[in-house]
PDB file of N, CA and C in Angstrom:
ATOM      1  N   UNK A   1     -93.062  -5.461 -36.065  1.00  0.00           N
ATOM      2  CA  UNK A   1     -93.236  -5.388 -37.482  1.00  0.00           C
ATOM      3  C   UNK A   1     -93.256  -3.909 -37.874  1.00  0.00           C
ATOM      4  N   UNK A   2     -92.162  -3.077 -39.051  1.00  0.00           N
ATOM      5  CA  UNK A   2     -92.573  -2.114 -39.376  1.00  0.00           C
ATOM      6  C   UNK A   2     -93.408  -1.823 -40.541  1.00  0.00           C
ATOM      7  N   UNK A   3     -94.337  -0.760 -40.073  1.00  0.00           N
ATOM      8  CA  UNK A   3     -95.380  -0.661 -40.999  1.00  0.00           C
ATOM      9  C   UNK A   3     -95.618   0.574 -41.336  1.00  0.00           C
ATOM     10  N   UNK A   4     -95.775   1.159 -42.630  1.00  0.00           N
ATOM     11  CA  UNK A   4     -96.336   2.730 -42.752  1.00  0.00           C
ATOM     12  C   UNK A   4     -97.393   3.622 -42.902  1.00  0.00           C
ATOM     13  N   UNK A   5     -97.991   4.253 -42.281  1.00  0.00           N
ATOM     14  CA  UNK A   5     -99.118   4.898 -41.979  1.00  0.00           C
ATOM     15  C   UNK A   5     -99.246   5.816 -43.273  1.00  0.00           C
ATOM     16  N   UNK A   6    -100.071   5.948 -43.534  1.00  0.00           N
ATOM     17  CA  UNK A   6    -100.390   7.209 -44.340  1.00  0.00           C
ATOM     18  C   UNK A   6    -101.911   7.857 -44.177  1.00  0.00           C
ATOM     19  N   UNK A   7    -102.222   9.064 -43.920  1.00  0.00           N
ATOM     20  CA  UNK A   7    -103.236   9.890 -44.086  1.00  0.00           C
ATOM     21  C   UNK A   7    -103.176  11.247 -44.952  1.00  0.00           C
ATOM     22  N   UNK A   8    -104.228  11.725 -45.507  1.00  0.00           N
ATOM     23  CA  UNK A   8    -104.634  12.642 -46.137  1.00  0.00           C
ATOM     24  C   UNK A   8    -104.750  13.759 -45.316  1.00  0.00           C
ATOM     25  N   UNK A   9    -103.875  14.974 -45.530  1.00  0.00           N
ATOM     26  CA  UNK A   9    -103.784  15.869 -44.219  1.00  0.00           C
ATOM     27  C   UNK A   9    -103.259  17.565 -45.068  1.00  0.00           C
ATOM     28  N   UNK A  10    -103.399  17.837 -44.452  1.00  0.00           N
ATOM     29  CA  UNK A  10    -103.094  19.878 -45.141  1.00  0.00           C
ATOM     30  C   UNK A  10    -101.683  19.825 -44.816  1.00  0.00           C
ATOM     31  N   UNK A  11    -100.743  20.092 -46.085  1.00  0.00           N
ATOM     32  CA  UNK A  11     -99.603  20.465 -45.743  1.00  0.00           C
ATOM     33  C   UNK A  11     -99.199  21.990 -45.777  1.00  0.00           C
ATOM     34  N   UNK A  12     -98.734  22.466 -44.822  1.00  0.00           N
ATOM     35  CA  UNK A  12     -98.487  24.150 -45.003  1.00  0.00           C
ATOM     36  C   UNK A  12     -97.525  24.568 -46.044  1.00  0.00           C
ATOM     37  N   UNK A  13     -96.904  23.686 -46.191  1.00  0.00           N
ATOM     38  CA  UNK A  13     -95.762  23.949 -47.468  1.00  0.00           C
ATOM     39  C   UNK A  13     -96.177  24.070 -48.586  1.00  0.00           C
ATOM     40  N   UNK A  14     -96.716  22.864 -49.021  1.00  0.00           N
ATOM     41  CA  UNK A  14     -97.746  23.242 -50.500  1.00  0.00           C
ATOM     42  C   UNK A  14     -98.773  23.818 -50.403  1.00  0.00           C
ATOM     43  N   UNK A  15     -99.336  23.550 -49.480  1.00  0.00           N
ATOM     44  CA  UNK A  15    -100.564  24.726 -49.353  1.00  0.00           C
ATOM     45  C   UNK A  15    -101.521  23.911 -49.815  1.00  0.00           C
ATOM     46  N   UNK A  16    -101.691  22.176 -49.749  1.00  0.00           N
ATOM     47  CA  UNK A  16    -102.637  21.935 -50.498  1.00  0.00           C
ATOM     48  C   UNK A  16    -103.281  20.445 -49.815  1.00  0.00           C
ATOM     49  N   UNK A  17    -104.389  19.895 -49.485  1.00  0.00           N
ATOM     50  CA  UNK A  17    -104.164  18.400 -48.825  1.00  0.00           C
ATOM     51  C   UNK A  17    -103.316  17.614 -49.795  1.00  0.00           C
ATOM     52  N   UNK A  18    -102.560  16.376 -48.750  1.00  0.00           N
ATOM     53  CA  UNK A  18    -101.878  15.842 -49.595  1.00  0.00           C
ATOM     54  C   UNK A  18    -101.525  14.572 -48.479  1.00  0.00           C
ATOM     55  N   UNK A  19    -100.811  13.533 -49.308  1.00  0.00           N
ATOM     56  CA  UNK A  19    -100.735  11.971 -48.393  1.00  0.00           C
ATOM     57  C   UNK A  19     -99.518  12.690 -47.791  1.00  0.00           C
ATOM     58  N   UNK A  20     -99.832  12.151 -46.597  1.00  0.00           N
ATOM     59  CA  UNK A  20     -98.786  12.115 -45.325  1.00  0.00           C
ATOM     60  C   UNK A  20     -98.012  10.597 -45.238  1.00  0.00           C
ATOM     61  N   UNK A  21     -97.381  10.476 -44.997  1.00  0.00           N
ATOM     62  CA  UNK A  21     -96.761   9.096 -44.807  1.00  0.00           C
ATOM     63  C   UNK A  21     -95.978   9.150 -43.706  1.00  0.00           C
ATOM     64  N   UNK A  22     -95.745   8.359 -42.758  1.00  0.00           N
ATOM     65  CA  UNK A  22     -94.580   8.069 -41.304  1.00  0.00           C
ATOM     66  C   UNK A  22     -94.416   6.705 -41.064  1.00  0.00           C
ATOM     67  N   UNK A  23     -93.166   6.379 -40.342  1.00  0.00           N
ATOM     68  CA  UNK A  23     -92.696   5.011 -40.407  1.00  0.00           C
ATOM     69  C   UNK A  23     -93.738   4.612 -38.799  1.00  0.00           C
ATOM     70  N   UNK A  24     -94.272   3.550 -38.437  1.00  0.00           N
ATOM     71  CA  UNK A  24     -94.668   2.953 -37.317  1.00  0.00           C
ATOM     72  C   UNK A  24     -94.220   1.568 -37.050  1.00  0.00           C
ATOM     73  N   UNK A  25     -94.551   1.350 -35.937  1.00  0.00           N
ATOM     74  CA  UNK A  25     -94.063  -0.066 -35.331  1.00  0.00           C
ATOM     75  C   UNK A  25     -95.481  -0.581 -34.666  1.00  0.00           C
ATOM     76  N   UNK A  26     -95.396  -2.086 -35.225  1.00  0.00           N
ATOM     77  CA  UNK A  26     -96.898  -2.827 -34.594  1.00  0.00           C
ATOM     78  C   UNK A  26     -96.611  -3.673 -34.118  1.00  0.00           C
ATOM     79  N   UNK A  27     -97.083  -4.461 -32.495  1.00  0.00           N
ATOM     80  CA  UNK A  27     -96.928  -5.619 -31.885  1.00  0.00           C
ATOM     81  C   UNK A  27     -97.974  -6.424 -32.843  1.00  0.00           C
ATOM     82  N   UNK A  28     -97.740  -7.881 -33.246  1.00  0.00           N
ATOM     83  CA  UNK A  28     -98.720  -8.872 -33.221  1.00  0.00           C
ATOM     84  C   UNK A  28     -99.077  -9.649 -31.596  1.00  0.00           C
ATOM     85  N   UNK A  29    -100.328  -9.140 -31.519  1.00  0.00           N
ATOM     86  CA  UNK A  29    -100.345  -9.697 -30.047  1.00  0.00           C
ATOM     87  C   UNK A  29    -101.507 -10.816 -30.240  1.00  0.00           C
ATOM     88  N   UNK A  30    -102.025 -10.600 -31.104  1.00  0.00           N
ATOM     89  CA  UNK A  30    -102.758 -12.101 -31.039  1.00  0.00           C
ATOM     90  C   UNK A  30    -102.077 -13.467 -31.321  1.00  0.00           C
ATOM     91  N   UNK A  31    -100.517 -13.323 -31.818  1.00  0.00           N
ATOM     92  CA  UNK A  31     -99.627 -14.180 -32.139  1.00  0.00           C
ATOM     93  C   UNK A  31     -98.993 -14.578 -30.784  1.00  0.00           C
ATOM     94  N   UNK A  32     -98.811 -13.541 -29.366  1.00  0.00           N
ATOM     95  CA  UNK A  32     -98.611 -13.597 -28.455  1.00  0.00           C
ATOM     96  C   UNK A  32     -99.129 -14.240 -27.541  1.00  0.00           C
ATOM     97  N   UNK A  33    -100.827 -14.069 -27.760  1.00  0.00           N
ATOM     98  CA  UNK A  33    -101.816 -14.668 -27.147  1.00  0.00           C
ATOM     99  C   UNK A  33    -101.928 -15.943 -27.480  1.00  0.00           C
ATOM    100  N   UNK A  34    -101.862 -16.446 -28.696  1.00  0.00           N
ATOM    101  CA  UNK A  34    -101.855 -17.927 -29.072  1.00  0.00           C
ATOM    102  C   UNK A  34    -100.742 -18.849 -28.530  1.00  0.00           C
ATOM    103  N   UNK A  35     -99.679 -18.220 -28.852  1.00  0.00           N
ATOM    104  CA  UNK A  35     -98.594 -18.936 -28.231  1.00  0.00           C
ATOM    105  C   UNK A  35     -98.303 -19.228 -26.714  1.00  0.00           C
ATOM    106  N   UNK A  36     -98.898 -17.835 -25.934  1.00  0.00           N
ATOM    107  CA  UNK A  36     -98.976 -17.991 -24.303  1.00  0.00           C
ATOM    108  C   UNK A  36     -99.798 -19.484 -24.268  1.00  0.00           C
ATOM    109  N   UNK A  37    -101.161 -19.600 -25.167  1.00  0.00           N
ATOM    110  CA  UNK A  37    -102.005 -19.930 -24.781  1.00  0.00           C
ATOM    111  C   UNK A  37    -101.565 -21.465 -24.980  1.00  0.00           C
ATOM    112  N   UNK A  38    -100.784 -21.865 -26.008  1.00  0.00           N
ATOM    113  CA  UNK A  38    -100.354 -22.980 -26.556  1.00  0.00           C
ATOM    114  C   UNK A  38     -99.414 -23.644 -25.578  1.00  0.00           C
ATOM    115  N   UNK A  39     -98.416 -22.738 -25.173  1.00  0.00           N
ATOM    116  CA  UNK A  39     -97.653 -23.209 -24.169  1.00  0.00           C
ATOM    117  C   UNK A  39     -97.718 -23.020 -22.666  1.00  0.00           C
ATOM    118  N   UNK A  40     -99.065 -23.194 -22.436  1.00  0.00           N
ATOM    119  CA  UNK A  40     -99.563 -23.264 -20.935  1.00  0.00           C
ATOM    120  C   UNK A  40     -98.513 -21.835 -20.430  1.00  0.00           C
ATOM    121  N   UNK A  41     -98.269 -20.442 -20.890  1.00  0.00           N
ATOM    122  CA  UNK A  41     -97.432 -19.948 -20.269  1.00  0.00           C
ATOM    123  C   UNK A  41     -96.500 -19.594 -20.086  1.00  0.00           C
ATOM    124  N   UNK A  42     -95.718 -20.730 -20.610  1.00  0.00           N
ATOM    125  CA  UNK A  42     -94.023 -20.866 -20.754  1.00  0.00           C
ATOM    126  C   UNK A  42     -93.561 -19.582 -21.672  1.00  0.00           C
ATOM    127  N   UNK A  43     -94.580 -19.020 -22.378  1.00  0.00           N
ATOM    128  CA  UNK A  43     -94.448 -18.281 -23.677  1.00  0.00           C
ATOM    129  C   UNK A  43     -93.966 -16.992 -23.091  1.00  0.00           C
ATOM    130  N   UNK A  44     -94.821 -16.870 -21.791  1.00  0.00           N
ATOM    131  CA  UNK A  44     -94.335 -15.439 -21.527  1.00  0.00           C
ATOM    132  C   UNK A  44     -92.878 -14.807 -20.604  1.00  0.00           C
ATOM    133  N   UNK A  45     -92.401 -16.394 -20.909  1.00  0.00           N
ATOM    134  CA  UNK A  45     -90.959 -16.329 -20.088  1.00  0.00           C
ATOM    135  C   UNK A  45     -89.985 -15.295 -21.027  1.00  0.00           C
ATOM    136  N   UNK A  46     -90.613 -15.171 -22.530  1.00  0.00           N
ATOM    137  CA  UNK A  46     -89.911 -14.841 -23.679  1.00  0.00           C
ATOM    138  C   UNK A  46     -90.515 -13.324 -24.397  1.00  0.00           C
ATOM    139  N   UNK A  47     -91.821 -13.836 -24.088  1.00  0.00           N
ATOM    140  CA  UNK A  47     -93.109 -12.543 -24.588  1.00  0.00           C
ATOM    141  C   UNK A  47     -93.010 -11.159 -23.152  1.00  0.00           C
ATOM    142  N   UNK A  48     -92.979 -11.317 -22.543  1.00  0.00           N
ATOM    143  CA  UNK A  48     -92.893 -10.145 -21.449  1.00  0.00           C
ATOM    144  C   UNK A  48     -91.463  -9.438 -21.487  1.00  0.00           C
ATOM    145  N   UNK A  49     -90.444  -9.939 -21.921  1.00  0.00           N
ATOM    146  CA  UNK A  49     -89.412  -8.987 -21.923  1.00  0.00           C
ATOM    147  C   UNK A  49     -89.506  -8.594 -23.392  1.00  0.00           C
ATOM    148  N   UNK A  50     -89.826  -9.239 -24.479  1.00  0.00           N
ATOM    149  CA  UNK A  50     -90.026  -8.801 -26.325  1.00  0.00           C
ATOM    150  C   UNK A  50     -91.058  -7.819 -26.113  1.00  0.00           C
ATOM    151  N   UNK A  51     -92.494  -8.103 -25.669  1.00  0.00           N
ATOM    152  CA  UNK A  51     -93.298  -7.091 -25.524  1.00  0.00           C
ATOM    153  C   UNK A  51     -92.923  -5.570 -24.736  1.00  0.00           C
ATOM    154  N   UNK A  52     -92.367  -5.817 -24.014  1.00  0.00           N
ATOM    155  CA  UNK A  52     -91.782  -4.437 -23.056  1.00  0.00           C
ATOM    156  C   UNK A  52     -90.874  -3.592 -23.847  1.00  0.00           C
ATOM    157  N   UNK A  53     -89.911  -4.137 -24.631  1.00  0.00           N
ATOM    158  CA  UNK A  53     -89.026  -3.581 -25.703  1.00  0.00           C
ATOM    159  C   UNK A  53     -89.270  -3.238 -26.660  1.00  0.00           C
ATOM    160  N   UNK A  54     -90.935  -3.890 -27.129  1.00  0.00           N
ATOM    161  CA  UNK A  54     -91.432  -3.286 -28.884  1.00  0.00           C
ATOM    162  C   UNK A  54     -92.714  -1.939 -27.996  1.00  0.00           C
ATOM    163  N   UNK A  55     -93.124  -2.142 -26.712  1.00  0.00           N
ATOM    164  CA  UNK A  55     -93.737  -0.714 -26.490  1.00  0.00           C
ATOM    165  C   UNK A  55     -93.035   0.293 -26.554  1.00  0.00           C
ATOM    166  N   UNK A  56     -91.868   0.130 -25.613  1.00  0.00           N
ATOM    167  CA  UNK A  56     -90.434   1.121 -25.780  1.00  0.00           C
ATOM    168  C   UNK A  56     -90.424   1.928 -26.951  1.00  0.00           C
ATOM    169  N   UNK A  57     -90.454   0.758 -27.976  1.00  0.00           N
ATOM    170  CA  UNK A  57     -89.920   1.286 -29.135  1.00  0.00           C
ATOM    171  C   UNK A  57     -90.846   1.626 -30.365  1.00  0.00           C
ATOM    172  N   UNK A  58     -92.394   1.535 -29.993  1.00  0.00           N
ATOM    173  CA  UNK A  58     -93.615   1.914 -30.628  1.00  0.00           C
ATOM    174  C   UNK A  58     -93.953   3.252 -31.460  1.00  0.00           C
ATOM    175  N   UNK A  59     -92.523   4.164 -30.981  1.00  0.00           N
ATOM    176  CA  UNK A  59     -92.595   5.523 -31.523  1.00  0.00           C
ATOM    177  C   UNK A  59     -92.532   5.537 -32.666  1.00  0.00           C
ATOM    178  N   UNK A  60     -93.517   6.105 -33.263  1.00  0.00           N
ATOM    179  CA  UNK A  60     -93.653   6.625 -35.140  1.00  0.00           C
ATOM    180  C   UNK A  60     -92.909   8.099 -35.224  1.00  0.00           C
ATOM    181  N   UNK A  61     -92.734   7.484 -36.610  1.00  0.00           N
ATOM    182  CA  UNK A  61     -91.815   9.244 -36.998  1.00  0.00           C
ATOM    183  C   UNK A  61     -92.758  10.105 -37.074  1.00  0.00           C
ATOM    184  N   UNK A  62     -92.203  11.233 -37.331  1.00  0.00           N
ATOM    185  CA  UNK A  62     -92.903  12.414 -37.902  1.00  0.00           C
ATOM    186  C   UNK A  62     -93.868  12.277 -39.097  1.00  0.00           C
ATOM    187  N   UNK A  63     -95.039  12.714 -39.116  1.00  0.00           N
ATOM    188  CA  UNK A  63     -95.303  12.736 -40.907  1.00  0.00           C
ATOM    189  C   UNK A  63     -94.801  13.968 -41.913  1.00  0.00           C
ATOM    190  N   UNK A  64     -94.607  13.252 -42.705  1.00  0.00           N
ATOM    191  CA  UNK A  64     -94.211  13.759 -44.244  1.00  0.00           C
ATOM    192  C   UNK A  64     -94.764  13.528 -45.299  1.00  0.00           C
ATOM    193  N   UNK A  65     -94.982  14.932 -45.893  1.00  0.00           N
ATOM    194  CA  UNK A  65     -95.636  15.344 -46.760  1.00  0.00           C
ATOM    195  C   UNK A  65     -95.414  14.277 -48.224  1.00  0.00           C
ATOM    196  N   UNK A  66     -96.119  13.917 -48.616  1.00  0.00           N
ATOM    197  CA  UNK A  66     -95.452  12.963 -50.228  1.00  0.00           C
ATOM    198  C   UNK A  66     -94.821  13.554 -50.925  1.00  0.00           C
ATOM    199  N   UNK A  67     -95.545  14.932 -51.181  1.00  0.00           N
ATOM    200  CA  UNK A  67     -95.246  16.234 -52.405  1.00  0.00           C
ATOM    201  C   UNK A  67     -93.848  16.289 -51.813  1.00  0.00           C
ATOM    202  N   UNK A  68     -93.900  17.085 -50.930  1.00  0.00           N
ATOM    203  CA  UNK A  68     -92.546  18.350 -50.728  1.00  0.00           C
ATOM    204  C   UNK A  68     -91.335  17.915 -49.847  1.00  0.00           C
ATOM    205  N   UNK A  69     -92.014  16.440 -49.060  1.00  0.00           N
ATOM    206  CA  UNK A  69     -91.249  15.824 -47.941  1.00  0.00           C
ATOM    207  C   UNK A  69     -90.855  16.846 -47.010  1.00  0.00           C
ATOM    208  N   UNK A  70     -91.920  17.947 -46.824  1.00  0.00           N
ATOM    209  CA  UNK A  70     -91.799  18.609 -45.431  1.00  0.00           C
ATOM    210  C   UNK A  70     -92.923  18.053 -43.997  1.00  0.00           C
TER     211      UNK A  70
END
């Protein structure tokens, strides 16, 4: 699922705090857990190679500034 982070952080460009924003990626793993749990197992014939590929790919961007988009 992509999702976007934002924190309140000092940007050197404006010189001033300001919202940060970056793109992230989130596993639902309690959706993982239910379903293992539902299908005695079978689940993770499907969940262990999806899960291995969304850690892979867990990397968030850079943050950027709201103001100046530096």
């Amino acid at each position: 699922m992509k999702t976007i982070d934002s924190r309140v952080m000092h940007c050197a460009t404006c010189g001033h705090d300001t919202v940060h924003v970056r793109n992230a990626t989130s596993v639902n793993w309690i959706m993982h857990l239910f379903l293992t749990i539902i299908t005695l197992g079978v689940w993770l014939i499907v969940a262990i190679p999806v899960l291995l590929f969304a850690l892979g790919n867990i990397t968030v961007g850079g943050w950027r500034c709201s103001v100046c988009g530096k």
